[in-house]
N, C-alpha and C. Protein backbone atom coordinates (compact mmCIF):
# COMPACT_ATOMS: atom_id res chain seq x y z
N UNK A 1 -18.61 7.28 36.09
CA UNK A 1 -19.40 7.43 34.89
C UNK A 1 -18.63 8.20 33.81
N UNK A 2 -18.14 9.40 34.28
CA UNK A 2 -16.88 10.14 33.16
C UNK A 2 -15.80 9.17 32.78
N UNK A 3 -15.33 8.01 33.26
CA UNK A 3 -14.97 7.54 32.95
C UNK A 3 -14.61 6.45 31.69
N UNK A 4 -16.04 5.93 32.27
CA UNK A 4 -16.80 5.40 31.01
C UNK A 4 -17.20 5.59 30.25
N UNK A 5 -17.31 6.93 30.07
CA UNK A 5 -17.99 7.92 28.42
C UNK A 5 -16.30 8.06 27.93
N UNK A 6 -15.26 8.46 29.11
CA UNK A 6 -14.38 8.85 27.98
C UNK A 6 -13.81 6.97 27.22
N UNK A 7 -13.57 6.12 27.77
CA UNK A 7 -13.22 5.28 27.71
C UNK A 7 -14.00 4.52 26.25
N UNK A 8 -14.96 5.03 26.33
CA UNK A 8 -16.32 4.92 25.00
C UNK A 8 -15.74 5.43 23.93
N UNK A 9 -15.87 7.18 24.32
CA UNK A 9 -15.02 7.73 23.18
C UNK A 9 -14.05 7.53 22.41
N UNK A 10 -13.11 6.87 23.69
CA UNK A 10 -11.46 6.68 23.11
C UNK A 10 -11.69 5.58 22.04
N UNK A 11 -12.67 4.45 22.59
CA UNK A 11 -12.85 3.16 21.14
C UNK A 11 -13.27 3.30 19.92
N UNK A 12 -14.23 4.44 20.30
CA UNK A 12 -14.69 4.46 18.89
C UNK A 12 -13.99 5.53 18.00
N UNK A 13 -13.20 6.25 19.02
CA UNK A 13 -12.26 7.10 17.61
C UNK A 13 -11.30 6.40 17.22
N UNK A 14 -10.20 5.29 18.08
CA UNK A 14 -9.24 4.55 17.70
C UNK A 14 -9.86 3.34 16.49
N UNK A 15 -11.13 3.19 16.82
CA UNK A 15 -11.98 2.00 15.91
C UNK A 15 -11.87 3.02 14.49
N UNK A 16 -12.42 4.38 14.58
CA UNK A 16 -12.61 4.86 13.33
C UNK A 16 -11.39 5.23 13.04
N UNK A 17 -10.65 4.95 13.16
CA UNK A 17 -9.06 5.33 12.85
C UNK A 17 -8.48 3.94 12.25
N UNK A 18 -9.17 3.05 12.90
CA UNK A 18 -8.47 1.92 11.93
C UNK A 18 -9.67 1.56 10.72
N UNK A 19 -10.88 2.10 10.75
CA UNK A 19 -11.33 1.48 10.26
C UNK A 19 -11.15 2.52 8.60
N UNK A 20 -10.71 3.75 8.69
CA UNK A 20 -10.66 4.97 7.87
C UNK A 20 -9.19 4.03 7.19
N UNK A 21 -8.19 3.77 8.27
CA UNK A 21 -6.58 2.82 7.19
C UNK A 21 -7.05 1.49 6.52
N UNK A 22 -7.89 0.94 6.81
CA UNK A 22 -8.37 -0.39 6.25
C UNK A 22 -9.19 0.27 5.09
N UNK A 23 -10.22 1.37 4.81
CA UNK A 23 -10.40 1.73 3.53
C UNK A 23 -9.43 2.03 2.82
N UNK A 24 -8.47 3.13 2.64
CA UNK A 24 -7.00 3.54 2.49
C UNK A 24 -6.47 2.52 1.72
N UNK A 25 -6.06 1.21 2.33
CA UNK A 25 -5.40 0.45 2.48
C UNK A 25 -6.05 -0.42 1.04
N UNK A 26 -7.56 -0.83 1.32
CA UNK A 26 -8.36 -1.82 0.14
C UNK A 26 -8.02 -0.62 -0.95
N UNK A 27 -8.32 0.44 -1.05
CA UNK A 27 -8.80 1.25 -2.20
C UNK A 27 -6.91 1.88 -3.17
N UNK A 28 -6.26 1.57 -1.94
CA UNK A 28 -4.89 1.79 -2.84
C UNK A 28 -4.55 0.19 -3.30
N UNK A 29 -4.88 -0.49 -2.86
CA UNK A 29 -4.72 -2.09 -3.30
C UNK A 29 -5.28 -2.00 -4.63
N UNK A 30 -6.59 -2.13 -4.44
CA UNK A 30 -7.02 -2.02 -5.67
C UNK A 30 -7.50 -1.33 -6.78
N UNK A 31 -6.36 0.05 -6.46
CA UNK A 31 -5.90 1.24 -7.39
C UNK A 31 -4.51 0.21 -8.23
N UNK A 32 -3.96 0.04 -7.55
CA UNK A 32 -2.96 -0.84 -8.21
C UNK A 32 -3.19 -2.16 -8.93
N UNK A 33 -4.29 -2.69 -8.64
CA UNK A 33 -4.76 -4.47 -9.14
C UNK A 33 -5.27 -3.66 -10.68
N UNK A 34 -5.78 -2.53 -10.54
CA UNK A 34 -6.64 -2.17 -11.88
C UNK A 34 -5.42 -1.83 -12.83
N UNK A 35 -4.37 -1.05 -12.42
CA UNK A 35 -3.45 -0.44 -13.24
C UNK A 35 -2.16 -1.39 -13.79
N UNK A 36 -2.36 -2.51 -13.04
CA UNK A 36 -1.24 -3.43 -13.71
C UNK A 36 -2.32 -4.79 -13.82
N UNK A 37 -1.79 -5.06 -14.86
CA UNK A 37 -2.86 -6.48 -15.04
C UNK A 37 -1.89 -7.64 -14.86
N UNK A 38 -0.69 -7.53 -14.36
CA UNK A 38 0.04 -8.81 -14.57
C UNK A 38 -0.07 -8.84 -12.94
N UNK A 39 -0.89 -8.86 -12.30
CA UNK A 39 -1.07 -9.20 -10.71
C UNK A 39 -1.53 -10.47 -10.56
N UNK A 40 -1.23 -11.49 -10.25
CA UNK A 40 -2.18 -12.63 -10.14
C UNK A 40 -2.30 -13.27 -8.58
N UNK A 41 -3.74 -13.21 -7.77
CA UNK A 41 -3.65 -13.27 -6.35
C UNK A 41 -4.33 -14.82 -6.43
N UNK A 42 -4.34 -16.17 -7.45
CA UNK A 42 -4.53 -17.06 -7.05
C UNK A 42 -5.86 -17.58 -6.96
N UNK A 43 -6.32 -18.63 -6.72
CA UNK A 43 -7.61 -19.36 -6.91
C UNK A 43 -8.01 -19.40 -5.70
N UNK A 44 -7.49 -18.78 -4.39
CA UNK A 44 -7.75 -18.87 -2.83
C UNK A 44 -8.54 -17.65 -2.77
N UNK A 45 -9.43 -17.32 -2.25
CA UNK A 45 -10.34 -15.93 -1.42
C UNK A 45 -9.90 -15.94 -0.55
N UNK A 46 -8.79 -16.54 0.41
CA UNK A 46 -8.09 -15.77 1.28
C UNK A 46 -7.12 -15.48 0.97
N UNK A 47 -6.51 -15.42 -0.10
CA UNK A 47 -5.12 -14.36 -0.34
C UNK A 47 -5.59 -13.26 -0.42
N UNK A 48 -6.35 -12.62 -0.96
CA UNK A 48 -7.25 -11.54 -0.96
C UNK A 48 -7.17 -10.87 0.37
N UNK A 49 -8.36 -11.28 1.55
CA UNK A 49 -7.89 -11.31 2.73
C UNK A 49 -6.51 -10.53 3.39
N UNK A 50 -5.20 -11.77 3.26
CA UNK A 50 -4.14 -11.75 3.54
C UNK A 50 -3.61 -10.80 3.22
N UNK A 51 -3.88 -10.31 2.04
CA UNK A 51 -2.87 -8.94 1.29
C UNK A 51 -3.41 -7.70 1.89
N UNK A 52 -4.47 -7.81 2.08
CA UNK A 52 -5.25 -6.24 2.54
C UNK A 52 -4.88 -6.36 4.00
N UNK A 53 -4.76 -7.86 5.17
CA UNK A 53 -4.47 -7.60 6.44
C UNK A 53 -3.11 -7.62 6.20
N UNK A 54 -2.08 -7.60 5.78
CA UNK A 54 -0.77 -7.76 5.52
C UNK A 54 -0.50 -6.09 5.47
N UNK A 55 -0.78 -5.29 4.54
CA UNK A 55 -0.57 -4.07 4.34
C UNK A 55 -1.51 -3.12 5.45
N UNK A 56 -1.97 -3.72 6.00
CA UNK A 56 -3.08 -3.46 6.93
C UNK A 56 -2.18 -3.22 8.23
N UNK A 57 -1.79 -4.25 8.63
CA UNK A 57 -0.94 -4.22 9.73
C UNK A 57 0.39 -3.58 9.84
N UNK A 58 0.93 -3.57 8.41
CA UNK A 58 2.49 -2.86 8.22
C UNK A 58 1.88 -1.33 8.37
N UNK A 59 1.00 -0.92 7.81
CA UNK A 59 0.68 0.79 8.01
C UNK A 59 0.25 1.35 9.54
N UNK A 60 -0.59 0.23 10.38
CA UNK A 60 -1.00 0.35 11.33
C UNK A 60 0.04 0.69 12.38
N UNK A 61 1.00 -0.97 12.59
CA UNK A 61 2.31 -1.39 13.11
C UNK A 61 3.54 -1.05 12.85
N UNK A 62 4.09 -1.37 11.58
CA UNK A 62 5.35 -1.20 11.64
C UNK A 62 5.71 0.15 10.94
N UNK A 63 4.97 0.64 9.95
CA UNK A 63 5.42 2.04 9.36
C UNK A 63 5.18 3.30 10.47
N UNK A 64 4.70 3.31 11.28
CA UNK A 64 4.78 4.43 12.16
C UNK A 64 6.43 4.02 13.14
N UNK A 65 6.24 2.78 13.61
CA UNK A 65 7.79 2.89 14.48
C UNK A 65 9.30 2.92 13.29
N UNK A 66 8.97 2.43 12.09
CA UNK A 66 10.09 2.73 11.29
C UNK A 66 10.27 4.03 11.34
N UNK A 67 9.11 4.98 11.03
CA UNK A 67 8.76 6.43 10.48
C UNK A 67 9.11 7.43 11.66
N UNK A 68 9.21 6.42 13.22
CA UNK A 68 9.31 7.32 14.46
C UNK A 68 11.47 6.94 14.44
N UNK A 69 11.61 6.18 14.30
CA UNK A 69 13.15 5.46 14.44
C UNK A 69 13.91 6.43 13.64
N UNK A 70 13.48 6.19 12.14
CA UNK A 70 14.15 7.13 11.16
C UNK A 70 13.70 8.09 10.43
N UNK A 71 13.12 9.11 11.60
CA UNK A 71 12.51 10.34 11.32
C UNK A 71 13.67 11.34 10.28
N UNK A 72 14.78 11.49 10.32
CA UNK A 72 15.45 12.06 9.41
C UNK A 72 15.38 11.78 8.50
N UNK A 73 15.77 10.25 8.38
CA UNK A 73 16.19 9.60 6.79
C UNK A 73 14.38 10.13 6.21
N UNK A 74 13.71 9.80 6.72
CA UNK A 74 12.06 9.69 5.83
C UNK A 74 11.53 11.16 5.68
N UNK A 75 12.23 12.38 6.59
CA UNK A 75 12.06 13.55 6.15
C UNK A 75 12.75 14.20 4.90
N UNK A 76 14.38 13.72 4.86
CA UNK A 76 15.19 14.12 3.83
C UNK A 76 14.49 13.77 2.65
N UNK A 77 14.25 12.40 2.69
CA UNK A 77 13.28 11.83 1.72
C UNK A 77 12.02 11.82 1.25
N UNK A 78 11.54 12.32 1.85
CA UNK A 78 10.08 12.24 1.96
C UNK A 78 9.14 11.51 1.69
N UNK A 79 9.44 10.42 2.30
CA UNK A 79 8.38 9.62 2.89
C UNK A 79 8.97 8.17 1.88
N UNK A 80 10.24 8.04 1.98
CA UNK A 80 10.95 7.12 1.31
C UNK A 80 10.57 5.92 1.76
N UNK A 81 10.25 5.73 3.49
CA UNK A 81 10.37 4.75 4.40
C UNK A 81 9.28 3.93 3.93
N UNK A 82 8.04 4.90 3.47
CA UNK A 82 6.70 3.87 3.16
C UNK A 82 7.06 3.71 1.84
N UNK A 83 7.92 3.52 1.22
CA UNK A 83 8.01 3.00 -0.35
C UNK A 83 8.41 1.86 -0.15
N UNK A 84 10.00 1.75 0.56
CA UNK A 84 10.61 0.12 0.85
C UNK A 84 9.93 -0.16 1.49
N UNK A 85 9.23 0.14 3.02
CA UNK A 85 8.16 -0.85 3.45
C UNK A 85 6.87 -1.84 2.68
N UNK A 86 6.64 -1.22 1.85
CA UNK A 86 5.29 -1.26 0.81
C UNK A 86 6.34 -2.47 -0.48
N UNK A 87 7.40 -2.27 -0.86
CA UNK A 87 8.29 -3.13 -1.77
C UNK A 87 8.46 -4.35 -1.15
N UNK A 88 9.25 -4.12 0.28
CA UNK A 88 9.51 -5.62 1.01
C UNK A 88 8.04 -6.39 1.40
N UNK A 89 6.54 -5.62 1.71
CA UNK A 89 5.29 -6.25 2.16
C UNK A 89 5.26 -7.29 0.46
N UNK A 90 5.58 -6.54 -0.29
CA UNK A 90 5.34 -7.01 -1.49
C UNK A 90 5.85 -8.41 -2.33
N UNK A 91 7.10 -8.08 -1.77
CA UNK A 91 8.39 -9.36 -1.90
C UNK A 91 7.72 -10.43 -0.86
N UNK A 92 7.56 -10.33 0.13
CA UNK A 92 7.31 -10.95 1.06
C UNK A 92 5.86 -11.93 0.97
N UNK A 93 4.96 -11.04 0.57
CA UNK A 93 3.64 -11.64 0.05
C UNK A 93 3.99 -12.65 -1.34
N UNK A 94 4.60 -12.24 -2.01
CA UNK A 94 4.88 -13.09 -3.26
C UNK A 94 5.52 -14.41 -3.01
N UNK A 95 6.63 -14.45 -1.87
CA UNK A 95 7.30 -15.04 -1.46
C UNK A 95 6.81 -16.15 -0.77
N UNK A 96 5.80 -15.40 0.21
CA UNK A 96 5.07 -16.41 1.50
C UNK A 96 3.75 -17.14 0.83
N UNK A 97 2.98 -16.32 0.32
CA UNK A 97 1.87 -16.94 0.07
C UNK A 97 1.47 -17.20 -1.29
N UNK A 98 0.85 -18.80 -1.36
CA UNK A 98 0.91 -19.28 -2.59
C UNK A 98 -0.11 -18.78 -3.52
N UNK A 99 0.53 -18.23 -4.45
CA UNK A 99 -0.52 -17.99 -5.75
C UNK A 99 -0.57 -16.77 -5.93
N UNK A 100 0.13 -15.82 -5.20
CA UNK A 100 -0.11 -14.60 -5.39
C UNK A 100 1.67 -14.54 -6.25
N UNK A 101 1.24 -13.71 -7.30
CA UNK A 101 2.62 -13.64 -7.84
C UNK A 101 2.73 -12.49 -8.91
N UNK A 102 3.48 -11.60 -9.22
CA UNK A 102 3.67 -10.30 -10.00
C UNK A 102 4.74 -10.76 -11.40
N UNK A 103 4.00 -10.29 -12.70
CA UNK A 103 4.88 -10.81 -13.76
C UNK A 103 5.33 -9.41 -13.93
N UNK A 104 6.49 -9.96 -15.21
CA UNK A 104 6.96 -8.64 -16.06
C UNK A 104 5.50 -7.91 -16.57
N UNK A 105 5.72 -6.32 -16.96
CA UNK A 105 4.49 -5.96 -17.90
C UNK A 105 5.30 -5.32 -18.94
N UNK A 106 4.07 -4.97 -19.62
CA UNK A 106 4.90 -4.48 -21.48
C UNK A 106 3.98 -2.96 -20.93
N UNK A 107 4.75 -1.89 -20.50
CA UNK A 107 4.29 -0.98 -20.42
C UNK A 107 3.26 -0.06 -21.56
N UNK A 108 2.31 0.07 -21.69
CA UNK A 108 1.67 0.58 -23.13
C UNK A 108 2.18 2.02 -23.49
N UNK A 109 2.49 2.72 -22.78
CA UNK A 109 2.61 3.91 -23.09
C UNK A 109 1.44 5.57 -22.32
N UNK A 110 1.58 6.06 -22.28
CA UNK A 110 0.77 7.12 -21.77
C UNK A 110 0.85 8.77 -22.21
N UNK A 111 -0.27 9.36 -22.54
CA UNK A 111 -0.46 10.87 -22.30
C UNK A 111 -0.62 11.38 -21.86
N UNK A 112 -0.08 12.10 -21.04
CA UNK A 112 -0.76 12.81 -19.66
C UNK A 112 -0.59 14.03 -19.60
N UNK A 113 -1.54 15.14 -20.29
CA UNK A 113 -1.74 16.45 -20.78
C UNK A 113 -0.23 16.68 -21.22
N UNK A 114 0.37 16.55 -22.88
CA UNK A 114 1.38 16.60 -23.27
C UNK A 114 2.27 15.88 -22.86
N UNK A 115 2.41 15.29 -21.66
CA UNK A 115 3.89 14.75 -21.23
C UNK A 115 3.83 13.16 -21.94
N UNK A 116 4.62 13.08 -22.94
CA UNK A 116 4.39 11.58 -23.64
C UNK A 116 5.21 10.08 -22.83
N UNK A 117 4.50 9.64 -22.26
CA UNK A 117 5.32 8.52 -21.33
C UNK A 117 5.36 7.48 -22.86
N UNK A 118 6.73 6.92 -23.01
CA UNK A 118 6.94 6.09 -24.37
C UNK A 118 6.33 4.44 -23.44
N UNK A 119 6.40 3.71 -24.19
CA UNK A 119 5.97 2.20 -23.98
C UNK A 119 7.46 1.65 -23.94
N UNK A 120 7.42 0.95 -22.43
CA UNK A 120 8.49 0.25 -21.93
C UNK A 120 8.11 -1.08 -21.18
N UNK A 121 8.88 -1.97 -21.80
CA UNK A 121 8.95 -3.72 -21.47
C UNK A 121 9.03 -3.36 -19.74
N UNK A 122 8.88 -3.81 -18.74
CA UNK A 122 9.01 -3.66 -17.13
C UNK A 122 9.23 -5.25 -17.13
N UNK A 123 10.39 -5.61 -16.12
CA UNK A 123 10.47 -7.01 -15.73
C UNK A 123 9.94 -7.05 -14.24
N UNK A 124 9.75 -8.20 -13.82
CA UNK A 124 9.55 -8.59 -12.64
C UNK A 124 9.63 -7.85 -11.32
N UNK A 125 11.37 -7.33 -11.07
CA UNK A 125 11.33 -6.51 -10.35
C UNK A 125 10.94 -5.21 -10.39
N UNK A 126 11.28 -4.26 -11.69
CA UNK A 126 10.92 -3.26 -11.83
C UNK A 126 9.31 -3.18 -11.75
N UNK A 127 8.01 -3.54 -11.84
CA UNK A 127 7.10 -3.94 -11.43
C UNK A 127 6.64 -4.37 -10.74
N UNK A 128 7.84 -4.86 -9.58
CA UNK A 128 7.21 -4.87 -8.32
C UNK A 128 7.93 -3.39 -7.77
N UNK A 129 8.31 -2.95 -8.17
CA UNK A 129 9.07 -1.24 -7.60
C UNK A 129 7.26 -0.18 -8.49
N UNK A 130 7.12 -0.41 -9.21
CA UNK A 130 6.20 0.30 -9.68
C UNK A 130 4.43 -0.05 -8.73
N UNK A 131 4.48 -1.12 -8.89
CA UNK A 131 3.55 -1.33 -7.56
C UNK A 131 3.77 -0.89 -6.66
N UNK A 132 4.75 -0.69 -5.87
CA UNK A 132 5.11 -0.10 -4.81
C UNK A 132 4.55 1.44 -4.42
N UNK A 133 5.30 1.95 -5.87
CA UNK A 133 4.93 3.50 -6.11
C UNK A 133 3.39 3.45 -6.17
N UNK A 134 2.83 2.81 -7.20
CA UNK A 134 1.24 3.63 -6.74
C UNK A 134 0.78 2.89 -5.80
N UNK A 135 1.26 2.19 -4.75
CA UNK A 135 0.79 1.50 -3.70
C UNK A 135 0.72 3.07 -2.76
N UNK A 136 2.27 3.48 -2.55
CA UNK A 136 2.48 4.09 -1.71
C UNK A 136 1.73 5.92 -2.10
N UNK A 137 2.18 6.27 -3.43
CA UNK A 137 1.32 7.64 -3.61
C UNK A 137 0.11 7.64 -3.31
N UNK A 138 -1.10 6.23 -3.93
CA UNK A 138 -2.16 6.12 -3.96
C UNK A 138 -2.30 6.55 -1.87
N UNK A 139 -1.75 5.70 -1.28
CA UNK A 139 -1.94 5.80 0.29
C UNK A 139 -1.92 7.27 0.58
N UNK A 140 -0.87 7.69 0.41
CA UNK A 140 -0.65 9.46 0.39
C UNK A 140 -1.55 10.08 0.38
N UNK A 141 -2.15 10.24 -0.90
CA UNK A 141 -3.21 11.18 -1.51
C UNK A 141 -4.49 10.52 -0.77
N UNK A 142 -4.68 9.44 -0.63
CA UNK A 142 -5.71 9.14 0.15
C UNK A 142 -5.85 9.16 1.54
N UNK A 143 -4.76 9.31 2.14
CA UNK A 143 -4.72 9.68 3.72
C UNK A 143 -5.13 11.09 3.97
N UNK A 144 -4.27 11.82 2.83
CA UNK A 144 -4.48 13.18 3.02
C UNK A 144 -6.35 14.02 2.71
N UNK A 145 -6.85 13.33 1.67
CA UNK A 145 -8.13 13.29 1.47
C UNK A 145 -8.97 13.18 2.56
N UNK A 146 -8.74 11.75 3.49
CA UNK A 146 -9.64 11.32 4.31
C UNK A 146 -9.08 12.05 5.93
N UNK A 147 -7.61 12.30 5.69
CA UNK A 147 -8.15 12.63 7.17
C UNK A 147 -8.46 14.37 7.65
């Protein structure tokens, strides 16, 4: 019977553990869909889907054994490893699945209590490197929040 209570336990905290990265995961997605408008995910409702289980599974799966492999490099760095992971999910999604695709943006410009960010043209790649970034901070600050 102890068995079976712990065995209970263990599901539903590993369940609320994935189910806490799958919020994480939608809510930094679409921290980023709001902040760049040149995102286009296509006339399919399952690319949608795809992108959230795509980044879903790389945070779950592969960013912890990258993050366990090259524990130095991602300490020196701090936390470098989930940036290119989050860039290549990105390349890769654009790449694989149809309709989802990232343009250049015309940066507008920003104020952010005195600090004047000027307005800069962004091409293709550099915009998919900037997605990246608030892909990956947004995850940060929200891991750290929730857990």
């Amino acid at each position: 019977m102890e068995l079976l209570i712990l065995v209970v336990l263990f599901y539903y905290l590993s369940m609320k553990h994935y189910l806490r990265r799958f919020i994480i995961v939608f809510l930094s997605l679409y921290l980023a869909y709001s902040l760049i408008p040149t995102i286009r995910l296509g006339s399919d409702t399952k690319n949608i889907l795809i992108i959230i289980a795509a980044f879903f599974l790389v945070g779950i799966i592969i960013r912890p054994v990258f993050s366990l492999i090259l524990i130095p490099l991602n300490f020196i760095t701090v936390g470098l490893v989930s940036f290119v992971l989050n860039t290549l999910t990105i390349f890769a999604l654009t790449t694989f699945v149809s309709g989802v695709s990232i343009g250049a943006y015309n940066f507008p410009g920003a104020n952010l209590g005195g600090i004047i960010l000027q307005p800069t043209p962004l091409n293709q790649i550099t915009t998919v490197l900037l997605l990246a970034a608030i892909i990956t901070v947004s995850q940060k600050v929200l891991h750290l929040i929730f857990e």
